[in-house]
Protein backbone atom coordinates (compact mmCIF):
# COMPACT_ATOMS: atom_id res chain seq x y z
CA UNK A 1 93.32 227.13 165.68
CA UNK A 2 96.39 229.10 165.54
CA UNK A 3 98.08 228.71 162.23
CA UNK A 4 101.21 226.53 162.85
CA UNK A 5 104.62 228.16 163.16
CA UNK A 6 107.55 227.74 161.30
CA UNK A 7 111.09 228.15 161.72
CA UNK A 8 112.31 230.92 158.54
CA UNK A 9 115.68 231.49 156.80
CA UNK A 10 116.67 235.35 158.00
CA UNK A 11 117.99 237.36 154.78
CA UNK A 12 119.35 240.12 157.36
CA UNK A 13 121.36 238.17 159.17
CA UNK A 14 119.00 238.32 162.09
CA UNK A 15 118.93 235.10 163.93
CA UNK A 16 116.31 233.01 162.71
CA UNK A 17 112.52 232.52 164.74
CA UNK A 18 112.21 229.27 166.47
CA UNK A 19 109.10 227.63 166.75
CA UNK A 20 109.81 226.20 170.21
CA UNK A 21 110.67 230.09 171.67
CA UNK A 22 107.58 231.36 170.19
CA UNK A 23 104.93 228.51 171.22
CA UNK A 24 104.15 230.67 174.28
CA UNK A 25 103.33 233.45 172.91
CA UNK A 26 101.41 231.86 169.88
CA UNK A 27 99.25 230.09 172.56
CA UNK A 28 98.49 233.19 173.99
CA UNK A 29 97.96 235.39 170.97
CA UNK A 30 95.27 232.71 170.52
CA UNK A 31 92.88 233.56 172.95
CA UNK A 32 92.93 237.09 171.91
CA UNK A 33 89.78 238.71 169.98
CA UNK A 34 91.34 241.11 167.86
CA UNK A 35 93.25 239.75 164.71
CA UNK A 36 96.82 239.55 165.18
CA UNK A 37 100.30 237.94 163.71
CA UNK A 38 104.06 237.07 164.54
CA UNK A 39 106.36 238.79 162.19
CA UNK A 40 110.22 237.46 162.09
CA UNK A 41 112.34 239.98 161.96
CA UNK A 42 112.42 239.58 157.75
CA UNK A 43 108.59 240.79 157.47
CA UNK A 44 107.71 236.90 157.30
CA UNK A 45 104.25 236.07 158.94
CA UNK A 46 105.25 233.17 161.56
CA UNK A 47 101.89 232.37 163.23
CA UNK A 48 98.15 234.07 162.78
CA UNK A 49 95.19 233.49 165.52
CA UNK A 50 92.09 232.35 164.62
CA UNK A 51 90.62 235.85 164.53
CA UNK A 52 92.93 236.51 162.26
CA UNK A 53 92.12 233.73 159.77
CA UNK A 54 89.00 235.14 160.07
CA UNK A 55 89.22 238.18 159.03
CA UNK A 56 91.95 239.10 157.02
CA UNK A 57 93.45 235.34 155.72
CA UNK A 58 91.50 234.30 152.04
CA UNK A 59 89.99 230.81 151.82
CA UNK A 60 92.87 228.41 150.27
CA UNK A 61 95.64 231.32 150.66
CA UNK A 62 98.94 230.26 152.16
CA UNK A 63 99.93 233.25 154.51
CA UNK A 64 102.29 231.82 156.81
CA UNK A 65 105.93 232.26 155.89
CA UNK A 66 105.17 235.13 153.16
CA UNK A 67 105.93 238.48 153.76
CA UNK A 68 103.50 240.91 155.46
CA UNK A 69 103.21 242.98 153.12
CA UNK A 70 102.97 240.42 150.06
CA UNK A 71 99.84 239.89 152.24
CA UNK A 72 98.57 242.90 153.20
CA UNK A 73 99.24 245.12 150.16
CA UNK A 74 100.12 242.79 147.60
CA UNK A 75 103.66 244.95 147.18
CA UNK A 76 107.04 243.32 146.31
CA UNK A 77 109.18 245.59 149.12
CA UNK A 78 108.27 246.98 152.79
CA UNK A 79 105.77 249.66 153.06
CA UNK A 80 108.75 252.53 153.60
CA UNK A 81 109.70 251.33 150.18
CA UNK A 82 106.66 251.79 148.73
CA UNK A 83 105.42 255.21 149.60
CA UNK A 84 104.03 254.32 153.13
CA UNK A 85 104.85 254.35 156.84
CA UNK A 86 106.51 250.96 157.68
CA UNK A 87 106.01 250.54 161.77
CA UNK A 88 108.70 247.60 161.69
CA UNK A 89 110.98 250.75 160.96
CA UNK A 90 110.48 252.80 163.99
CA UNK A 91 109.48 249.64 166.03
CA UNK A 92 113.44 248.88 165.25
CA UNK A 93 114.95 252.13 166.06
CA UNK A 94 112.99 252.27 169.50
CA UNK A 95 112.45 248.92 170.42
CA UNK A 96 109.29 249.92 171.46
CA UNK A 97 105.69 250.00 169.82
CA UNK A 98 104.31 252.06 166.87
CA UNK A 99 100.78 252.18 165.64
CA UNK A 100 99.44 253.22 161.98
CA UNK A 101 96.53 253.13 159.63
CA UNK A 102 96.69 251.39 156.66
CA UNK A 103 94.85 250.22 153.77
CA UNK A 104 94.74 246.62 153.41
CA UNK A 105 93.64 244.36 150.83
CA UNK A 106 90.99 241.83 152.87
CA UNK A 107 89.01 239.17 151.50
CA UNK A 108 85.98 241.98 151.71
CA UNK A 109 87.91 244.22 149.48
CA UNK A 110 90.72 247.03 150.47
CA UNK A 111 89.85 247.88 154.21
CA UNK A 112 91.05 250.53 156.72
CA UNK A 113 93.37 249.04 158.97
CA UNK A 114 94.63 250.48 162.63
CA UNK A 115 97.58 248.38 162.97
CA UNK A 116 99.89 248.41 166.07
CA UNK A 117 103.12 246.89 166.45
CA UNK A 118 105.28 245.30 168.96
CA UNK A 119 108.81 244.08 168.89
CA UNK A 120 109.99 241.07 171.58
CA UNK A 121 113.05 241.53 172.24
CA UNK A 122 115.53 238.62 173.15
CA UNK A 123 117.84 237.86 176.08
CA UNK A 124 120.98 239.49 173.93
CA UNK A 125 118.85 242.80 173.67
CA UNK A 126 118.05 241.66 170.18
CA UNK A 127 114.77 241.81 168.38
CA UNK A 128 113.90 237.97 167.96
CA UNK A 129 110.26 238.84 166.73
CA UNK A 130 107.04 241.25 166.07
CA UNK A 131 103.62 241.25 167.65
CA UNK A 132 101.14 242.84 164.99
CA UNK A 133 97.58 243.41 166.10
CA UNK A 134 95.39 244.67 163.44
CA UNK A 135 91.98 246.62 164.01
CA UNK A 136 89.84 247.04 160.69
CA UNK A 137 87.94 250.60 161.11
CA UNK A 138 84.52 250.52 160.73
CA UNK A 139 83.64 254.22 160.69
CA UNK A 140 85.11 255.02 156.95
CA UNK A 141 85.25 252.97 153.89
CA UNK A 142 88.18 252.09 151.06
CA UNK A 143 85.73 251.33 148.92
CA UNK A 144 82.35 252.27 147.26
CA UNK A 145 79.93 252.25 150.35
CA UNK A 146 75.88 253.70 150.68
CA UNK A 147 77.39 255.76 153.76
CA UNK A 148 79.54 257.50 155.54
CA UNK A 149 82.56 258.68 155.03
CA UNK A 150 84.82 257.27 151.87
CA UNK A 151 88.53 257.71 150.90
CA UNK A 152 91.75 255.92 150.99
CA UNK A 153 94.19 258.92 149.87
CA UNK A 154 97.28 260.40 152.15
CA UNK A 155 95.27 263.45 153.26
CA UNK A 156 92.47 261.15 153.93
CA UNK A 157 94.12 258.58 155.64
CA UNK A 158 96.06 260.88 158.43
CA UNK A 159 92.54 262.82 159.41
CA UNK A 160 91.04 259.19 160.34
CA UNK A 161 94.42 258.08 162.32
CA UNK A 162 94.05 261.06 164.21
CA UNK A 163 89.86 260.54 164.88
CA UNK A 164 90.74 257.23 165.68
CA UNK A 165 93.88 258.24 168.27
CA UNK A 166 91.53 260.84 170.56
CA UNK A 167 88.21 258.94 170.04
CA UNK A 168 88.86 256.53 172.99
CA UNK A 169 89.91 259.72 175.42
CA UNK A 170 87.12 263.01 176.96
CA UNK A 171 89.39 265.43 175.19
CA UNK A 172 87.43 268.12 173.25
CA UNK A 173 88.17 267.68 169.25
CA UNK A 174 88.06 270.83 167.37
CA UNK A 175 87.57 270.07 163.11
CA UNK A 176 88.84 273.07 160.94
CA UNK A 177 88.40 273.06 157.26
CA UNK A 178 86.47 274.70 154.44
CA UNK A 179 83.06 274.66 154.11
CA UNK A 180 81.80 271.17 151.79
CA UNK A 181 84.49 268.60 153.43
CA UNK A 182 82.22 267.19 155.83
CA UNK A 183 82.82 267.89 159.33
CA UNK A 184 79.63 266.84 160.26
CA UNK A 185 80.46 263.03 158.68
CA UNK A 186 83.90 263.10 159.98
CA UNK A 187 82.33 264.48 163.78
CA UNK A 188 79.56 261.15 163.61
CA UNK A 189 82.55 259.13 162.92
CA UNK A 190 84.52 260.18 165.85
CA UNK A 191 81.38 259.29 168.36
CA UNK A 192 80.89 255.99 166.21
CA UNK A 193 84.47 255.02 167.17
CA UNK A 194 84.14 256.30 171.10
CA UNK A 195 82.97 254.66 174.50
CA UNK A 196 79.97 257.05 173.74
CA UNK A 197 78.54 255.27 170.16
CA UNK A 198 75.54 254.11 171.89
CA UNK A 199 74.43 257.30 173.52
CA UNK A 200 73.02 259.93 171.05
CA UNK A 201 74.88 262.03 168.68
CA UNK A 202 73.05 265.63 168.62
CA UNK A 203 73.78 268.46 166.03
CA UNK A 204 73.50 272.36 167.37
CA UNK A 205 73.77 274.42 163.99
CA UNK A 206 75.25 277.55 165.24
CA UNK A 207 75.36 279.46 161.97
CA UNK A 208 72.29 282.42 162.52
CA UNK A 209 71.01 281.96 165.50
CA UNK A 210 70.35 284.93 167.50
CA UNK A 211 71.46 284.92 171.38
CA UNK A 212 67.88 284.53 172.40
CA UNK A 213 66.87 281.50 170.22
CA UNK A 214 70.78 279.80 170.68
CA UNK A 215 70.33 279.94 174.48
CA UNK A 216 67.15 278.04 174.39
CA UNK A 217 67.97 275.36 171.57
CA UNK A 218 71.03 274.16 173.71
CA UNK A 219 69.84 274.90 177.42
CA UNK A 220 65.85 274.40 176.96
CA UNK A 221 63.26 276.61 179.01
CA UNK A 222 61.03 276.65 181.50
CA UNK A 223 57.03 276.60 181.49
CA UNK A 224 56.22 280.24 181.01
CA UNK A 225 59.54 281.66 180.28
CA UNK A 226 58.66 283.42 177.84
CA UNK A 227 55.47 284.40 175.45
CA UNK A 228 54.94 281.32 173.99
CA UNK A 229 56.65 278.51 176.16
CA UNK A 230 53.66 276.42 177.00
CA UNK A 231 55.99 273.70 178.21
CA UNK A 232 58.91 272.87 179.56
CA UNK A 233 61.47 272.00 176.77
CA UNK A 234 64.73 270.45 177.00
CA UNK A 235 67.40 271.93 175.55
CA UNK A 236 69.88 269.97 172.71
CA UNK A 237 72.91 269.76 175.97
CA UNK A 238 69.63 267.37 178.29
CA UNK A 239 69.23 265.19 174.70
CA UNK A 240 73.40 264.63 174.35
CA UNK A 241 73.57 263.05 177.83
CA UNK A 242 76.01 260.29 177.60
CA UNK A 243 76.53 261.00 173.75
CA UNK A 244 78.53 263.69 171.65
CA UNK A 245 77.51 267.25 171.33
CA UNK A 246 78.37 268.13 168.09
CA UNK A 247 78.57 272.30 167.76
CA UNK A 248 79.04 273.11 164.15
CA UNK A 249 80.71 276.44 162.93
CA UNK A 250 81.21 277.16 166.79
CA UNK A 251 82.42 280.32 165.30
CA UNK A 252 79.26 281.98 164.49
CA UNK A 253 78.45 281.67 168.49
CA UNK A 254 77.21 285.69 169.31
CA UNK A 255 80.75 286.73 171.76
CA UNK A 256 77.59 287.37 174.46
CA UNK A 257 76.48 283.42 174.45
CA UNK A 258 80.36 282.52 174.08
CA UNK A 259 80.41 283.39 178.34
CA UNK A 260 77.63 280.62 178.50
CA UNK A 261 79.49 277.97 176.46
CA UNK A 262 82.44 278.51 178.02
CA UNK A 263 80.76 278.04 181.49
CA UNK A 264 79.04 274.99 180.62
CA UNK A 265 82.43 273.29 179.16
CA UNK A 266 84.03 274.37 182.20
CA UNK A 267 81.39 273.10 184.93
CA UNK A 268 79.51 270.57 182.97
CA UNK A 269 76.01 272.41 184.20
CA UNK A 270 73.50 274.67 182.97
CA UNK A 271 70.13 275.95 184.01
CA UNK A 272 66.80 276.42 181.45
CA UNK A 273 66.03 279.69 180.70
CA UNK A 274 63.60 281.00 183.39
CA UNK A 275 64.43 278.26 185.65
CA UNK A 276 66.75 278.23 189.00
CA UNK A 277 67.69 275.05 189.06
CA UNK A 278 71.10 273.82 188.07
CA UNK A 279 71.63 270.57 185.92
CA UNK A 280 74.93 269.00 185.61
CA UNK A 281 75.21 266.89 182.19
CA UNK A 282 77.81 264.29 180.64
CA UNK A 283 78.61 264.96 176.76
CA UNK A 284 82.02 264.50 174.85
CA UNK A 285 82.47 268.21 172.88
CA UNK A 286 82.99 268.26 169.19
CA UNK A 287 83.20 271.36 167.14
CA UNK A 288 83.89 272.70 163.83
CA UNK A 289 84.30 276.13 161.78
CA UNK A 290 85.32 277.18 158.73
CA UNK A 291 86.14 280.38 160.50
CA UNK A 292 90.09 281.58 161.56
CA UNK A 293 89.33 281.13 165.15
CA UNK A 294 92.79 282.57 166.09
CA UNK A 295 92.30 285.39 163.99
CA UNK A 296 88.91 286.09 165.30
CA UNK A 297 90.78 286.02 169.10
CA UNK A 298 92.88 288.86 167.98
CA UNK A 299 89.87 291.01 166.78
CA UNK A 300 88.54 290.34 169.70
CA UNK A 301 85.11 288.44 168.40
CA UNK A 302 85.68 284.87 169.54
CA UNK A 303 87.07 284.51 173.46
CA UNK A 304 90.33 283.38 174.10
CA UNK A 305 89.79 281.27 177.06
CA UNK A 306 86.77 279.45 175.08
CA UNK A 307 89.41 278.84 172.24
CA UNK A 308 91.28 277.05 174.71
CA UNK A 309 88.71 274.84 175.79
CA UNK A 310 87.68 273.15 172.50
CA UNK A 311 91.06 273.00 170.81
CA UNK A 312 92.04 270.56 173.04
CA UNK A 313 92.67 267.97 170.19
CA UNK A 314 92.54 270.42 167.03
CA UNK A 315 92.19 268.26 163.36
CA UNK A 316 92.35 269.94 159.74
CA UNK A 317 90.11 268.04 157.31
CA UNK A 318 91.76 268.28 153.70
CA UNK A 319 89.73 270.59 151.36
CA UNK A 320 89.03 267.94 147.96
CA UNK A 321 91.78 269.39 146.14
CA UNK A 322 94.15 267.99 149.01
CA UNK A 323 92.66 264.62 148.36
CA UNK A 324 92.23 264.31 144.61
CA UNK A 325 93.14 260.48 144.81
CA UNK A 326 89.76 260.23 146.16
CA UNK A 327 87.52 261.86 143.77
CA UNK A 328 87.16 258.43 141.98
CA UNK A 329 85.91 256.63 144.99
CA UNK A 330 84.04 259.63 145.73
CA UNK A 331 82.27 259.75 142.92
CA UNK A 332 81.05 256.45 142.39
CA UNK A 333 79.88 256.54 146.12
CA UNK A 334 77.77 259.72 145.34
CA UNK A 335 76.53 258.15 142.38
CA UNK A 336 75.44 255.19 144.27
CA UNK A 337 73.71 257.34 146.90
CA UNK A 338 72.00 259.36 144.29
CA UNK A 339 70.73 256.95 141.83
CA UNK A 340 67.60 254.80 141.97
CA UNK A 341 68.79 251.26 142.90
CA UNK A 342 67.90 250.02 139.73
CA UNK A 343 70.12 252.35 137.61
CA UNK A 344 74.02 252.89 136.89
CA UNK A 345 76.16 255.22 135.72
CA UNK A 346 79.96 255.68 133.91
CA UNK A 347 81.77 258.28 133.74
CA UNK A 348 84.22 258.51 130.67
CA UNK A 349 87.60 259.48 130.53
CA UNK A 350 87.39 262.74 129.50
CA UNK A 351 84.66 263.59 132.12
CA UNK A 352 87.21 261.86 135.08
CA UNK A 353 89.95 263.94 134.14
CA UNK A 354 87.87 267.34 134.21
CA UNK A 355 86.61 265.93 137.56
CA UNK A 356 90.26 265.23 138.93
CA UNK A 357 91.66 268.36 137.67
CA UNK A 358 89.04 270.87 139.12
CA UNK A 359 90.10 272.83 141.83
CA UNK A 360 86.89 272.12 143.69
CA UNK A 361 86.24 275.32 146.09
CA UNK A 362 82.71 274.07 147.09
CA UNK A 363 84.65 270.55 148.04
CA UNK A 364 82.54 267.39 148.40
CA UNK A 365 79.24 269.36 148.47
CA UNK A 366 80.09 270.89 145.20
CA UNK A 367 81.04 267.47 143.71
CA UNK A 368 77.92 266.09 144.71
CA UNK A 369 75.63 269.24 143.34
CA UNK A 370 77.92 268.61 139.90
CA UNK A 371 77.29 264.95 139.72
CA UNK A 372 73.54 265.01 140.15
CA UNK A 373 73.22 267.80 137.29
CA UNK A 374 75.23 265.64 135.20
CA UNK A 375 72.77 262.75 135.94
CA UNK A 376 70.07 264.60 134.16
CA UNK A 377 72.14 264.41 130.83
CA UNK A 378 73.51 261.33 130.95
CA UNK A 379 70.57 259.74 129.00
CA UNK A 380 72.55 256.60 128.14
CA UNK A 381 73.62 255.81 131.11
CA UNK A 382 77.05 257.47 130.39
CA UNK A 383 78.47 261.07 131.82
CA UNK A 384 80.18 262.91 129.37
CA UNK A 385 82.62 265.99 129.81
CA UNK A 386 79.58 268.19 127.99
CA UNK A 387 77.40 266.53 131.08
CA UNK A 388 79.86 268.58 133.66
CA UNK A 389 79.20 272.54 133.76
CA UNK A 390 80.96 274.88 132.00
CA UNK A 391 83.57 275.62 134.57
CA UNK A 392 84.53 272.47 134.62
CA UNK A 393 85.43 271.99 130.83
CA UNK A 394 86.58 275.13 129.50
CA UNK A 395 90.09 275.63 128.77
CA UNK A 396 93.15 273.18 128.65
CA UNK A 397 93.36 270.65 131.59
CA UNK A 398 96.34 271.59 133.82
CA UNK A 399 99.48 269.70 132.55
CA UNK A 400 99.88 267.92 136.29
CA UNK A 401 96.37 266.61 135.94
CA UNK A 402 96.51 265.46 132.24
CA UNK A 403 99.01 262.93 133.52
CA UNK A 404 97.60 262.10 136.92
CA UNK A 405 97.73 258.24 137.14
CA UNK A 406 94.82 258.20 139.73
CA UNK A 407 93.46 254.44 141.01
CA UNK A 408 92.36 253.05 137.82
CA UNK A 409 91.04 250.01 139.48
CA UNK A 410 88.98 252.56 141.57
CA UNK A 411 86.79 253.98 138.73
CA UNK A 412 85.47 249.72 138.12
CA UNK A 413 84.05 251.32 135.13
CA UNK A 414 83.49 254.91 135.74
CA UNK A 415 85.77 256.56 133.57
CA UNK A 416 89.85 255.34 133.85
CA UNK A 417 92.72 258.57 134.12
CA UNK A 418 95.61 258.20 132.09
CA UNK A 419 99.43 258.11 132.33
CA UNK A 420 102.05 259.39 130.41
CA UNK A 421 103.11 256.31 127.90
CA UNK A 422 105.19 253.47 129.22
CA UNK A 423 107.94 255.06 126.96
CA UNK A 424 107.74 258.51 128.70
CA UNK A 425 107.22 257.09 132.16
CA UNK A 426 110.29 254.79 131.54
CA UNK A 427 112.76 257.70 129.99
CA UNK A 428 111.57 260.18 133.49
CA UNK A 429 111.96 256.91 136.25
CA UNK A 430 115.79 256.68 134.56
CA UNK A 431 116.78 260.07 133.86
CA UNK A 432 114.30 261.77 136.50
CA UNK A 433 117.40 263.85 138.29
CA UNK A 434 115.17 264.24 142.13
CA UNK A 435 114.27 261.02 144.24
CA UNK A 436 111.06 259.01 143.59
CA UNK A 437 109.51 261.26 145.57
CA UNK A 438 109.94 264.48 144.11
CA UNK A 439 109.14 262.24 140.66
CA UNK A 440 106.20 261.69 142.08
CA UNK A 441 105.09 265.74 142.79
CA UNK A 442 106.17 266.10 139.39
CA UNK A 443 103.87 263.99 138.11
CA UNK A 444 100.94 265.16 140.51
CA UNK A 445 100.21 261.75 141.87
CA UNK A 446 101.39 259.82 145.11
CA UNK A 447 104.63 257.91 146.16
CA UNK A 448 102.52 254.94 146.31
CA UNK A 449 100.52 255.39 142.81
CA UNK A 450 103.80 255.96 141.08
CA UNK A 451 105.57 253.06 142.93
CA UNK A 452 102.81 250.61 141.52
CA UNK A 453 103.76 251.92 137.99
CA UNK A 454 106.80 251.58 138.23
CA UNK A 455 106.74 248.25 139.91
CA UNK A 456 104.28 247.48 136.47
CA UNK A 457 107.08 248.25 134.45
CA UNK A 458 109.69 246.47 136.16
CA UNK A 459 111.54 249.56 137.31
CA UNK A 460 110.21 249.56 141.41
């Protein structure tokens, strides 16, 4: 049952929601599936559907008549006063919609949440109310999880809102980034959140493969095509029909093959190699390099026209120094992956920081190489900065990073970062001369982080 509406006080001066006016549109938020809410124009939640209740609302939590992001976040002031992207802001300059991924706190733990917002807008042109739908993302996790893809920082955070934006469309998705931050996780999360999550979701490693063998692997051959081809074999473009063709460093394709590609993109068919016949297939196109593709255009080894065709949709994954926030998380998750089930692991303080402050060139795949050595040290069940290579701990840690704040409650255990003292935070959050923001560059950490601090020591 719909949670029962209430009339609320306005502290804007806004005119206050009836629960008369918005009985029609409670009744019909109530037969929708997805989770969603009526916000007064003062953040106040006014009515929940049953989905909702489900899924986000705690057993024996009041929710109704509290502020959405009391709820949500557990913060004392909007999101846009808190570090984050508040939709009710732009949802009030436009009068129309506006749709953002957040982290929520859930009764499962903090959750990524694709919320979208809509004002209703009275007779006097007036915004009496807010329609908030809210669609928890199942293809990345806030929290410690056996798979996937884990994180919850700013970097983080704007690479899923954009897999999540083009997933539902055909467009081709081109991921750029540095070798270690997981394109291939972040490409099976894009076909996990399409139309296409039940067809297959087939890898073509492009990196050293001559023209001959690449031209085979992804259009198959015929029965005597060649010494050797006993049988006909499908190639990997037949075995991604109705899925996701995933082609990995795309820009180690031989400039010869790249005419190929490019046809097959353009005419969505291809023949086997020693056969006539032509085969149209259905795939969405997702690829990734490490490469400067538009560099490579100008030297003339990577096509133009073929650059065109998968940047339709073009998405930078963060190297791990752009995400710091989330080498806690990350960590624990590898840990979890790594260890036998019937074994755990800590990381101390001093090994956390060296983690945090590492510039981390090898990115995720170098954390994870770092964390399983350190495994083979840490005999009581405890990893220690003389557990970490010697990279890692030699010389002074970097004065931004021997004050990073991190997510202490994200460690749970494995090693906590520390702050500058209460007394030192106090003396820069008064006499601090830039805005909270700049603050919080100074202090290497986000808006948000330093916010909760602040809000810890009264000062928010």
């Amino acid at each position: 049952m719909m949670a029962p509406p209430k009339t609320l006080p306005s502290e804007t001066g806004n005119t206050p929601v009836q629960a008369d006016a918005m009985r029609p549109l409670i009744a019909f938020l109530e037969h929708e599936a997805q989770p969603m809410i009526v916000l007064d124009p003062d953040y106040n939640i006014v009515a929940a559907n049953a989905a909702y209740q489900r899924q986000f609302a705690r057993s024996g939590t009041q929710y109704v008549g509290r502020k959405c992001y009391q709820v949500s976040h557990q913060y004392d002031v909007p999101c846009d006063k808190a570090g984050e992207h508040c939709p009710m802001q732009k949802a009030r300059e436009t009068l129309g919609s506006d749709r953002i991924l957040h982290v929520h706190h859930t009764p499962r733990g903090p959750e990524h949440v694709d919320v979208e917002l809509r004002p209703i807008v009275g007779a006097d042109g007036g915004i009496v109310a807010f329609v908030e739908r809210l669609n928890t993302v199942r293809s990345a996790s806030a929290r410690v999880s056996e798979g996937g893809l884990v994180g919850r920082s700013p970097a983080f955070n704007a690479v899923l809102e954009q897999l999540h934006r083009v997933a539902p469309s055909a467009l081709p998705v081109l991921l750029q980034g540095e070798s270690g931050t997981g394109k291939e996780m972040f490409a099976r999360a894009l076909h996990d959140a399409s139309d296409r999550a039940s067809g297959p979701f087939v890898v073509v490693d492009c990196s050293g493969l001559s023209e001959t063998l690449f031209e085979s692997e992804l259009f198959g051959y015929e029965k005597g095509a060649f010494t050797g081809a006993q049988s006909r074999k499908p190639g990997l473009v037949e075995t991604a029909q109705h899925g996701t063709l995933f082609l990995d460093e795309i820009g180690d394709v031989p400039l010869a093959m790249q005419v190929k590609l490019l046809r097959l993109i353009e005419s969505r068919t291809f023949r086997r190699v020693g056969g006539l016949e032509t085969h149209a297939t259905d795939f969405r196109l997702v690829a990734a390099t490490h490469k400067p593709l538009q560099e490579m255009v100008a030297q003339g080894t990577f096509r133009q026209d073929l650059l065109y065709r998968i940047n339709a949709f073009p998405i930078h994954l963060p190297a791990l120094r752009e995400r710091w926030q989330d080498i806690p998380l990350l960590a624990q998750a590898l840990l979890r992956r790594a260890l036998p089930v019937d074994r755990t692991l800590r990381i101390d303080d001093e090994a956390a920081a060296r983690l945090c402050a590492h510039a981390w060139p090898g990115n995720i795949r170098e954390l994870r190489n770092v964390l399983e050595r350190a495994m083979l040290f840490a005999y009581d069940g405890v990893i220690r900065a003389r557990d970490l290579p010697p990279e890692l701990v030699q010389g002074p840690l970097t004065p931004a990073r021997t004050d990073l704040p991190g997510d202490a409650a994200a460690w749970q255990g494995h090693g906590r970062m520390r702050w500058p003292d209460d007394a030192v935070l106090r003396t820069l959050a008064l006499e601090f001369p830039g805005t909270r923001k700049a603050l919080a560059t100074h202090l290497g950490c986000s808006e948000r982080t330093l916010y909760r601090r602040l809000r810890a020591l009264g000062l928010a």
